[in-house]
PDB file of N, CA and C in Angstrom:
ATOM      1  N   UNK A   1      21.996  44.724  13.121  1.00  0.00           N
ATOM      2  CA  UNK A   1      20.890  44.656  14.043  1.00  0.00           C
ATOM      3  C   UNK A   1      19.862  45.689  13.623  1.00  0.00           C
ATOM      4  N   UNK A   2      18.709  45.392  13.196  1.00  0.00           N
ATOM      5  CA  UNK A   2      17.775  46.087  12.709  1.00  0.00           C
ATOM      6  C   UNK A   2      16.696  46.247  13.742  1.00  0.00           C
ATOM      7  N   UNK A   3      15.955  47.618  13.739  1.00  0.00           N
ATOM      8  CA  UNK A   3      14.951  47.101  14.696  1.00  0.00           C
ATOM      9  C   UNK A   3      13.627  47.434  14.007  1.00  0.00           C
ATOM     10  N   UNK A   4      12.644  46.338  14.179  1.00  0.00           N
ATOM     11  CA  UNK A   4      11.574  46.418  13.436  1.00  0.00           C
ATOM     12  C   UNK A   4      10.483  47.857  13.935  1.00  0.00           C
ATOM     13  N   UNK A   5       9.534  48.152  12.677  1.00  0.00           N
ATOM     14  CA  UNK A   5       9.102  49.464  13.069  1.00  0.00           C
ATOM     15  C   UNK A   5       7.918  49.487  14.051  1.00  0.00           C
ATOM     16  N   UNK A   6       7.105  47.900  13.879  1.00  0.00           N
ATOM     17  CA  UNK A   6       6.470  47.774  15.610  1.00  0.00           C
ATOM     18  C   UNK A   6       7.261  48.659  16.592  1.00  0.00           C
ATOM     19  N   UNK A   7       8.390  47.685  17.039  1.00  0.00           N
ATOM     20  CA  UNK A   7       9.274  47.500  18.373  1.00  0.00           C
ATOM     21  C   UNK A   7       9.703  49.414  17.609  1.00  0.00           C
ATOM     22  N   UNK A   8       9.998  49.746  17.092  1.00  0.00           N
ATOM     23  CA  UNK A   8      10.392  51.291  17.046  1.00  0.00           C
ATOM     24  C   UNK A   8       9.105  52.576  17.786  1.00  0.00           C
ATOM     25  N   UNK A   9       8.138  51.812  17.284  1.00  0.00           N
ATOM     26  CA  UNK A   9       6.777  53.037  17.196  1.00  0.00           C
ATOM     27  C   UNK A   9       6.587  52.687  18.910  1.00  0.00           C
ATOM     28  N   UNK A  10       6.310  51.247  19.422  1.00  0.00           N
ATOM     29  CA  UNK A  10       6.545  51.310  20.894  1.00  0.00           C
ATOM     30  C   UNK A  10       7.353  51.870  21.754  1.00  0.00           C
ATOM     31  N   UNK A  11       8.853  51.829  21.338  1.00  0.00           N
ATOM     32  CA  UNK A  11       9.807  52.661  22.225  1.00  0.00           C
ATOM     33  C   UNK A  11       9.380  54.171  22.326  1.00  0.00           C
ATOM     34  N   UNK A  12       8.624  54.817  21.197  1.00  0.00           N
ATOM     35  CA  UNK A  12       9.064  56.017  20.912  1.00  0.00           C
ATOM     36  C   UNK A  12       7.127  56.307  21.789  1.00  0.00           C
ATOM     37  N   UNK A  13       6.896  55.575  21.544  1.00  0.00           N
ATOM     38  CA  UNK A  13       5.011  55.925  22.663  1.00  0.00           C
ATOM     39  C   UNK A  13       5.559  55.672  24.136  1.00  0.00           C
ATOM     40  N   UNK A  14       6.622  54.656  24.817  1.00  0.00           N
ATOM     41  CA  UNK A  14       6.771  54.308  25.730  1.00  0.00           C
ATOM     42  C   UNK A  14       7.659  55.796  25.944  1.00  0.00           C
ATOM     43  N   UNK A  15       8.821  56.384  25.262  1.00  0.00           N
ATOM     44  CA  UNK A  15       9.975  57.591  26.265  1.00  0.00           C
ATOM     45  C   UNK A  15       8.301  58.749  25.901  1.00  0.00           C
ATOM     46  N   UNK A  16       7.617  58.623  24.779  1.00  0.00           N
ATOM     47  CA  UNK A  16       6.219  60.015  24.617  1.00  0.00           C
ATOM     48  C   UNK A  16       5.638  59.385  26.307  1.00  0.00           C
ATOM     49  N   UNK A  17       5.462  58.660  26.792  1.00  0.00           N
ATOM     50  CA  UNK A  17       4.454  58.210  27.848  1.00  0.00           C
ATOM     51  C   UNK A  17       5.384  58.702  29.378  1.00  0.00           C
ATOM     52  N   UNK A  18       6.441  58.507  29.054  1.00  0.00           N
ATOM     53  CA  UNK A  18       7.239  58.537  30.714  1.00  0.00           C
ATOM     54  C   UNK A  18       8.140  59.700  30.353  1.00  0.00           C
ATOM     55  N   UNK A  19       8.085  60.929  29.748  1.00  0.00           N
ATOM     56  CA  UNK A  19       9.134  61.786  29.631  1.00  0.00           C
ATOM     57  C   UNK A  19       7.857  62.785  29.428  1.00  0.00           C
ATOM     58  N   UNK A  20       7.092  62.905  28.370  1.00  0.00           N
ATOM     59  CA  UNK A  20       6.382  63.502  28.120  1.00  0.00           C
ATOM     60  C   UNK A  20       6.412  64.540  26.804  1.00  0.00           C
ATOM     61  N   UNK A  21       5.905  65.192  25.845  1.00  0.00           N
ATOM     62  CA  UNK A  21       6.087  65.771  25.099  1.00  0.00           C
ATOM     63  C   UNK A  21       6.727  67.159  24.696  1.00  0.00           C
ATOM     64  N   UNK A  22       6.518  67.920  26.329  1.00  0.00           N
ATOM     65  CA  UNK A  22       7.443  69.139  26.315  1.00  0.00           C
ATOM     66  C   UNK A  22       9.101  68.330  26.613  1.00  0.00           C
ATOM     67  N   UNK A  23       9.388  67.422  26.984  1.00  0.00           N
ATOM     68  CA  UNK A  23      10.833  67.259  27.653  1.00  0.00           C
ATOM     69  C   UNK A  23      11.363  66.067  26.061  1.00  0.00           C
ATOM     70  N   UNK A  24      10.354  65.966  25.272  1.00  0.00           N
ATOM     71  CA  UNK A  24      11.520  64.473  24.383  1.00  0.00           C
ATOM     72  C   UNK A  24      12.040  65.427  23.614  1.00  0.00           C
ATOM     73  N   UNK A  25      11.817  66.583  23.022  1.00  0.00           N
ATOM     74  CA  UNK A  25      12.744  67.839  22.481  1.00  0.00           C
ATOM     75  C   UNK A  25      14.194  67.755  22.815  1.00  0.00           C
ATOM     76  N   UNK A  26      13.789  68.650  24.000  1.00  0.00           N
ATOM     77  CA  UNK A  26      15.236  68.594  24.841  1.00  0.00           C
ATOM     78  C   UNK A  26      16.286  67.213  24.840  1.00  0.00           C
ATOM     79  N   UNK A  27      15.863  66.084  25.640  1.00  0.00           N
ATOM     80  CA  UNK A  27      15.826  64.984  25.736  1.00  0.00           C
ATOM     81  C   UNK A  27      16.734  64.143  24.586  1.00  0.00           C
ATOM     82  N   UNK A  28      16.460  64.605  23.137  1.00  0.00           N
ATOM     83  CA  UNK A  28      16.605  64.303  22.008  1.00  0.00           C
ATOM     84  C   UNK A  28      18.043  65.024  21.838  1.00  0.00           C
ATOM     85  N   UNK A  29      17.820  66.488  21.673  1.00  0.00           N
ATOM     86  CA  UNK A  29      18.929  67.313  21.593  1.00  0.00           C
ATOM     87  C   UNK A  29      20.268  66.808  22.655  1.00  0.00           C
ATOM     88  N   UNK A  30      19.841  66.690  23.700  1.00  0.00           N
ATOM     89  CA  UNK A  30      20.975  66.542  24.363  1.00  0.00           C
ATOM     90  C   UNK A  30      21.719  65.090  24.218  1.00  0.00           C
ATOM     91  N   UNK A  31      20.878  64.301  24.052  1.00  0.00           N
ATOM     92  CA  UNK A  31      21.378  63.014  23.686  1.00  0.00           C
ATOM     93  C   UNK A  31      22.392  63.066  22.037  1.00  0.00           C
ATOM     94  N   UNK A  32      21.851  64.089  20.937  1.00  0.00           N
ATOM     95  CA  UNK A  32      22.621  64.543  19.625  1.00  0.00           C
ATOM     96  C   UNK A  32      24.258  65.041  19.873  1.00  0.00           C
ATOM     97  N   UNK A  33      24.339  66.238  21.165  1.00  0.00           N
ATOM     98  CA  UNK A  33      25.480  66.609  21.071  1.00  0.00           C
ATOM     99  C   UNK A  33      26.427  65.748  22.055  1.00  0.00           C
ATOM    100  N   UNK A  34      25.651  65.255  22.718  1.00  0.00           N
ATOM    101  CA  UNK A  34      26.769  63.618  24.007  1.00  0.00           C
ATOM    102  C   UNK A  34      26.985  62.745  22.813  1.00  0.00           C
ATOM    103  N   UNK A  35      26.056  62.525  21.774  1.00  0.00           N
ATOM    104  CA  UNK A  35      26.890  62.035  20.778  1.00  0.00           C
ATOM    105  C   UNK A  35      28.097  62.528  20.162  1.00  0.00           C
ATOM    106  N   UNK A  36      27.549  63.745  19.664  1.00  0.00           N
ATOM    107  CA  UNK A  36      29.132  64.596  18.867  1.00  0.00           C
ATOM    108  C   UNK A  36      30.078  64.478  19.470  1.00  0.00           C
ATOM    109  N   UNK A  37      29.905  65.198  20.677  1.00  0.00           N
ATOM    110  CA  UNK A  37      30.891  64.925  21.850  1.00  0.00           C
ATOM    111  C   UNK A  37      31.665  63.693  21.559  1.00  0.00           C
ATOM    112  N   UNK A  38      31.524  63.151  22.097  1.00  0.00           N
ATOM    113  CA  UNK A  38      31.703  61.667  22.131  1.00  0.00           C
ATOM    114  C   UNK A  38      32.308  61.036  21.009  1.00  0.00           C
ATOM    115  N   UNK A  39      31.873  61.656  19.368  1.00  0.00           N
ATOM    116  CA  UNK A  39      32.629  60.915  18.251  1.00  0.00           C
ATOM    117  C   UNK A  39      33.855  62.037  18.325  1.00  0.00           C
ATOM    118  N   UNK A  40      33.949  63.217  18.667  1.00  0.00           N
ATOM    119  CA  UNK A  40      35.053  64.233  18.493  1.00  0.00           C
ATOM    120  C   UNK A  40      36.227  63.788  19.157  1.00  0.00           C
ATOM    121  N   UNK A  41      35.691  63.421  20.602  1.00  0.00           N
ATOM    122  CA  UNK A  41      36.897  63.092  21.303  1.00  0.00           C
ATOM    123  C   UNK A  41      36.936  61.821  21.119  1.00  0.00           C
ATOM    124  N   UNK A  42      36.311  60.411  20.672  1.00  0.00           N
ATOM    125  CA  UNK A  42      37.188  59.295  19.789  1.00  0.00           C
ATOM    126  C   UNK A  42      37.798  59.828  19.026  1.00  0.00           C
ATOM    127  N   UNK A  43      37.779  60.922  18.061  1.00  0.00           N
ATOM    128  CA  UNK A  43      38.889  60.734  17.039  1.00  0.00           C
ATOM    129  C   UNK A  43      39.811  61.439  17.441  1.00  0.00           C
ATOM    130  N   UNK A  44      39.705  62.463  18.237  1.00  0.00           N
ATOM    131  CA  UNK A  44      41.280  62.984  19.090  1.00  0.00           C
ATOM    132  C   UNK A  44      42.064  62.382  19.415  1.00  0.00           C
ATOM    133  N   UNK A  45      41.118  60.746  20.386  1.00  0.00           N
ATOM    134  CA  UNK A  45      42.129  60.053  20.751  1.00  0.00           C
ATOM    135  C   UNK A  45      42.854  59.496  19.953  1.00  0.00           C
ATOM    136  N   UNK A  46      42.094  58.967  19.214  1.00  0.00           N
ATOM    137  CA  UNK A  46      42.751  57.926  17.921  1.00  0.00           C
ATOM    138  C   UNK A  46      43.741  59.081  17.287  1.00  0.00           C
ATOM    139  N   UNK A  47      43.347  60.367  16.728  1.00  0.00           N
ATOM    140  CA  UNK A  47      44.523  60.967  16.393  1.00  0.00           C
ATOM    141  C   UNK A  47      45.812  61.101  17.280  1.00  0.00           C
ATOM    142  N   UNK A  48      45.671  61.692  18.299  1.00  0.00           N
ATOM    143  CA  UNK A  48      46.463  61.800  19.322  1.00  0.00           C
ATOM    144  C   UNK A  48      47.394  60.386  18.955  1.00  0.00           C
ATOM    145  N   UNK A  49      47.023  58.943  19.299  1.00  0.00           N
ATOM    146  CA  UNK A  49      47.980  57.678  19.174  1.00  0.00           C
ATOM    147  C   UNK A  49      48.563  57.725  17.798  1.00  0.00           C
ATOM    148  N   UNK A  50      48.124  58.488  16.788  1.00  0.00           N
ATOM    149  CA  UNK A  50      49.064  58.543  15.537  1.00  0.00           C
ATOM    150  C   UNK A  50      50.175  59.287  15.455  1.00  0.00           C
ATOM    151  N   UNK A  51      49.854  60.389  16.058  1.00  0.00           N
ATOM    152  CA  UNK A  51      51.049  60.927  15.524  1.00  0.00           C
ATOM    153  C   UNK A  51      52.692  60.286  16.606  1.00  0.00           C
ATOM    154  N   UNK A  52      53.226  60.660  15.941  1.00  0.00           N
ATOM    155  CA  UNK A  52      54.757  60.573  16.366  1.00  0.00           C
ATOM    156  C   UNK A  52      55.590  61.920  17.839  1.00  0.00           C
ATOM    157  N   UNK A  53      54.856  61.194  19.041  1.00  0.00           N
ATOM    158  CA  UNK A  53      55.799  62.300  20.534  1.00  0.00           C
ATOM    159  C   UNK A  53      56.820  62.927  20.616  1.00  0.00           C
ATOM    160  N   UNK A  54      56.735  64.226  20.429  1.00  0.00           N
ATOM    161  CA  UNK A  54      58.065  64.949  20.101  1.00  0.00           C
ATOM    162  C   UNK A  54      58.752  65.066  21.343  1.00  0.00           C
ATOM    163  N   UNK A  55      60.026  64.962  21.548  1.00  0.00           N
ATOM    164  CA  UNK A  55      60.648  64.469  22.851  1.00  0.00           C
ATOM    165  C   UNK A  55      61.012  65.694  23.006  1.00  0.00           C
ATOM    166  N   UNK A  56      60.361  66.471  24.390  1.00  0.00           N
ATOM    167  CA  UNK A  56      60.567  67.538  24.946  1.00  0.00           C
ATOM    168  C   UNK A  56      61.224  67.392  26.748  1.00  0.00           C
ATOM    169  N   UNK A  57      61.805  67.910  27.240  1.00  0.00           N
ATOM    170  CA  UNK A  57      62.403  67.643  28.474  1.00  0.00           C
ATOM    171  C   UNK A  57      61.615  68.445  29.463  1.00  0.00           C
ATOM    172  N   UNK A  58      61.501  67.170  30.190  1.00  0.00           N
ATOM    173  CA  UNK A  58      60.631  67.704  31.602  1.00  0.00           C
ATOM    174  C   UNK A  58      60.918  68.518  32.296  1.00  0.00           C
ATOM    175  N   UNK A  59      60.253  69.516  32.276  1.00  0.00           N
ATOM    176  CA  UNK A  59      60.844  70.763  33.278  1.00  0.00           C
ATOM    177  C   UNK A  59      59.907  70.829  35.303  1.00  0.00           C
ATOM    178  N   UNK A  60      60.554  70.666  35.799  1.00  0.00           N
ATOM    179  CA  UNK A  60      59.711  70.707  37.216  1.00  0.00           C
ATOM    180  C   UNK A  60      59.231  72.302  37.661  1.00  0.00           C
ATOM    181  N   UNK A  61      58.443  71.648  38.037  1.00  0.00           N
ATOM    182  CA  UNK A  61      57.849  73.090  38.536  1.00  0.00           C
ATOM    183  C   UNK A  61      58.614  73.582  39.757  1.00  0.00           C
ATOM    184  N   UNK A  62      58.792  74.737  40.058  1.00  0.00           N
ATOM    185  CA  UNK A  62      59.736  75.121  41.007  1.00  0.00           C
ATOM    186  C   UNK A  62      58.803  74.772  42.697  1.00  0.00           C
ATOM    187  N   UNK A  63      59.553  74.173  43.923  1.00  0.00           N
ATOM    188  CA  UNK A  63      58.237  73.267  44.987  1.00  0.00           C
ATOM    189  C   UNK A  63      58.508  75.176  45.841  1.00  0.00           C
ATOM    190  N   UNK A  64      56.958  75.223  46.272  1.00  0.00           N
ATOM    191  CA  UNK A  64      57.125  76.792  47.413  1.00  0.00           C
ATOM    192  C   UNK A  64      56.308  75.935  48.663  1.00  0.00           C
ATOM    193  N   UNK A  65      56.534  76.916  49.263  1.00  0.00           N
ATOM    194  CA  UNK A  65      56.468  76.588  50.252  1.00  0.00           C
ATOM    195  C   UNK A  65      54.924  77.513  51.198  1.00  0.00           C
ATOM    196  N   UNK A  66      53.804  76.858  51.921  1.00  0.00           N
ATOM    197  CA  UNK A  66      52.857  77.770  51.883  1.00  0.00           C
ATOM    198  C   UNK A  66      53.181  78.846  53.137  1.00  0.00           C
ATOM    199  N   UNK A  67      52.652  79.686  52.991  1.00  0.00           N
ATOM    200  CA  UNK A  67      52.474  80.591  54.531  1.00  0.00           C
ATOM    201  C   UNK A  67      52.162  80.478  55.189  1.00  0.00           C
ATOM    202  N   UNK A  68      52.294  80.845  56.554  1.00  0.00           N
ATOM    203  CA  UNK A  68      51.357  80.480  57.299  1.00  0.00           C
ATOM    204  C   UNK A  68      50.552  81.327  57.820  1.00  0.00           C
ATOM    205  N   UNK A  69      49.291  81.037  58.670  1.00  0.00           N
ATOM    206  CA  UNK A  69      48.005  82.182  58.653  1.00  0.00           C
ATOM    207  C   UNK A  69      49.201  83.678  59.347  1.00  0.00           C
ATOM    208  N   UNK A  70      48.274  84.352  58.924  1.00  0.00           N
ATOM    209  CA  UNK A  70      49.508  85.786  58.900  1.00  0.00           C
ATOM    210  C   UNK A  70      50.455  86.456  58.754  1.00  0.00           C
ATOM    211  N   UNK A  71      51.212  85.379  57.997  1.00  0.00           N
ATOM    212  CA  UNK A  71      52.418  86.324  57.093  1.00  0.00           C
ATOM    213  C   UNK A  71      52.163  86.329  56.191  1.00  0.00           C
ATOM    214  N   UNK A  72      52.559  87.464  56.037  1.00  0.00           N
ATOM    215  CA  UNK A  72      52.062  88.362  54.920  1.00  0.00           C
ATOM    216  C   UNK A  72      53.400  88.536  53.623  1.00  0.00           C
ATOM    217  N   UNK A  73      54.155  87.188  53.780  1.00  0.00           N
ATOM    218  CA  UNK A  73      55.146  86.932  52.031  1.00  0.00           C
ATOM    219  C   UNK A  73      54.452  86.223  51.423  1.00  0.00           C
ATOM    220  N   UNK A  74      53.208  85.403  51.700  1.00  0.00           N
ATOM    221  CA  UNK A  74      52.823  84.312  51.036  1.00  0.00           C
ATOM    222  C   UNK A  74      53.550  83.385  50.527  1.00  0.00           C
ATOM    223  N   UNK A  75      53.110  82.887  49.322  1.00  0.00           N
ATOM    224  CA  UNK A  75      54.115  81.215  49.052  1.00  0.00           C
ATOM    225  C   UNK A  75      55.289  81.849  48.475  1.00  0.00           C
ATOM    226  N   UNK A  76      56.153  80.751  48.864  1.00  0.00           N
ATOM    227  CA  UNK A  76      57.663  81.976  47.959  1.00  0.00           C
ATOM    228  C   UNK A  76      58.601  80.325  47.825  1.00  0.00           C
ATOM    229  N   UNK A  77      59.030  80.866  47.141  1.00  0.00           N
ATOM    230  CA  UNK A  77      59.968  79.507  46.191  1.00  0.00           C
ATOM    231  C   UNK A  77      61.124  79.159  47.112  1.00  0.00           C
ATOM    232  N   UNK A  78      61.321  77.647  47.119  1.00  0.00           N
ATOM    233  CA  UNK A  78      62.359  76.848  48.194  1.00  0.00           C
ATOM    234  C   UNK A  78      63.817  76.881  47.920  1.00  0.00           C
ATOM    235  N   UNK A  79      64.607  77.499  48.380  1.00  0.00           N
ATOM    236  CA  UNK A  79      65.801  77.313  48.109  1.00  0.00           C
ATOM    237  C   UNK A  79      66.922  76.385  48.266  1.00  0.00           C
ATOM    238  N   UNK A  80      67.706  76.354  48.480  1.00  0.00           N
ATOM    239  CA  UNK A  80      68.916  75.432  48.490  1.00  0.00           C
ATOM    240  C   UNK A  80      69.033  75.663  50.237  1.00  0.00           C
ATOM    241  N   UNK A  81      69.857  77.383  50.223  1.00  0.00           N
ATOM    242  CA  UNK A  81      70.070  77.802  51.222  1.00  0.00           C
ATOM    243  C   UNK A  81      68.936  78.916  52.191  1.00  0.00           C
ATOM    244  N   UNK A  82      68.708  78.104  53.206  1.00  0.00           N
ATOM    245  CA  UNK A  82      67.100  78.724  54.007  1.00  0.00           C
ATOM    246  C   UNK A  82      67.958  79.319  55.050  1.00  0.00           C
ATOM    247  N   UNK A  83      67.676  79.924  55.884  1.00  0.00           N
ATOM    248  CA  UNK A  83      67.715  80.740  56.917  1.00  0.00           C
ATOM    249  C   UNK A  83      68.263  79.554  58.381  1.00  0.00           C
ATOM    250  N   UNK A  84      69.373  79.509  58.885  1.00  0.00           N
ATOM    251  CA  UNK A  84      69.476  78.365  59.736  1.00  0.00           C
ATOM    252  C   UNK A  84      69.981  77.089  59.419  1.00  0.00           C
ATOM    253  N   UNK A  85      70.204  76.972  58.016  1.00  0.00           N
ATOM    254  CA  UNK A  85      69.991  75.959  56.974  1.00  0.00           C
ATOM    255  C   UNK A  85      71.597  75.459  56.575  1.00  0.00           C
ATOM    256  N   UNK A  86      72.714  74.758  56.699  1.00  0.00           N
ATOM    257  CA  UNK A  86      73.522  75.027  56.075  1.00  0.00           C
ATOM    258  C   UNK A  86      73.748  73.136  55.730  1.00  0.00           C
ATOM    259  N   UNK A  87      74.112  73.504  54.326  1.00  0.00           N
ATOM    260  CA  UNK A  87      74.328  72.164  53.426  1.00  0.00           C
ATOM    261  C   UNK A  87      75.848  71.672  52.888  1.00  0.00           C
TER     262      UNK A  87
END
């Protein structure tokens, strides 16, 4: 898909006409690195699906429990055996 240099020199008088000449700078630039962006993390992904998942075992996070307004232990980790609690 080619685009002829008419239809080019119009686009580029039409974003000069509605953006203006201090902002197609910027405008330009930022549109360069949403590109980079953008090809970096395609190829992460695509790398990422190559390689081979090294099988590591899920570890859980330990569940706490929150405080409540004014005590002063804050969150503290759930046990087996709680206070009142018998299993």
């Amino acid at each position: 898909m080619r685009i002829s240099p008419v239809a080019f020199l119009l686009l580029v008088v039409f974003a000069f006409a509605l953006f203006g000449g201090k902002r197609l700078p910027d405008l330009a630039r930022a549109l360069g690195r949403s590109m980079r962006i953008l090809k970096s993390e395609t190829k992460a992904m695509y790398r990422e699906g190559q390689e081979a998942p090294a099988a590591q075992p899920a570890v859980e996070a330990p569940r706490t429990i929150k405080a409540a307004p004014g005590d002063s232990a804050g969150s503290r980790p759930v046990t087996g055996q709680g206070p009142g609690r018998q299993d």
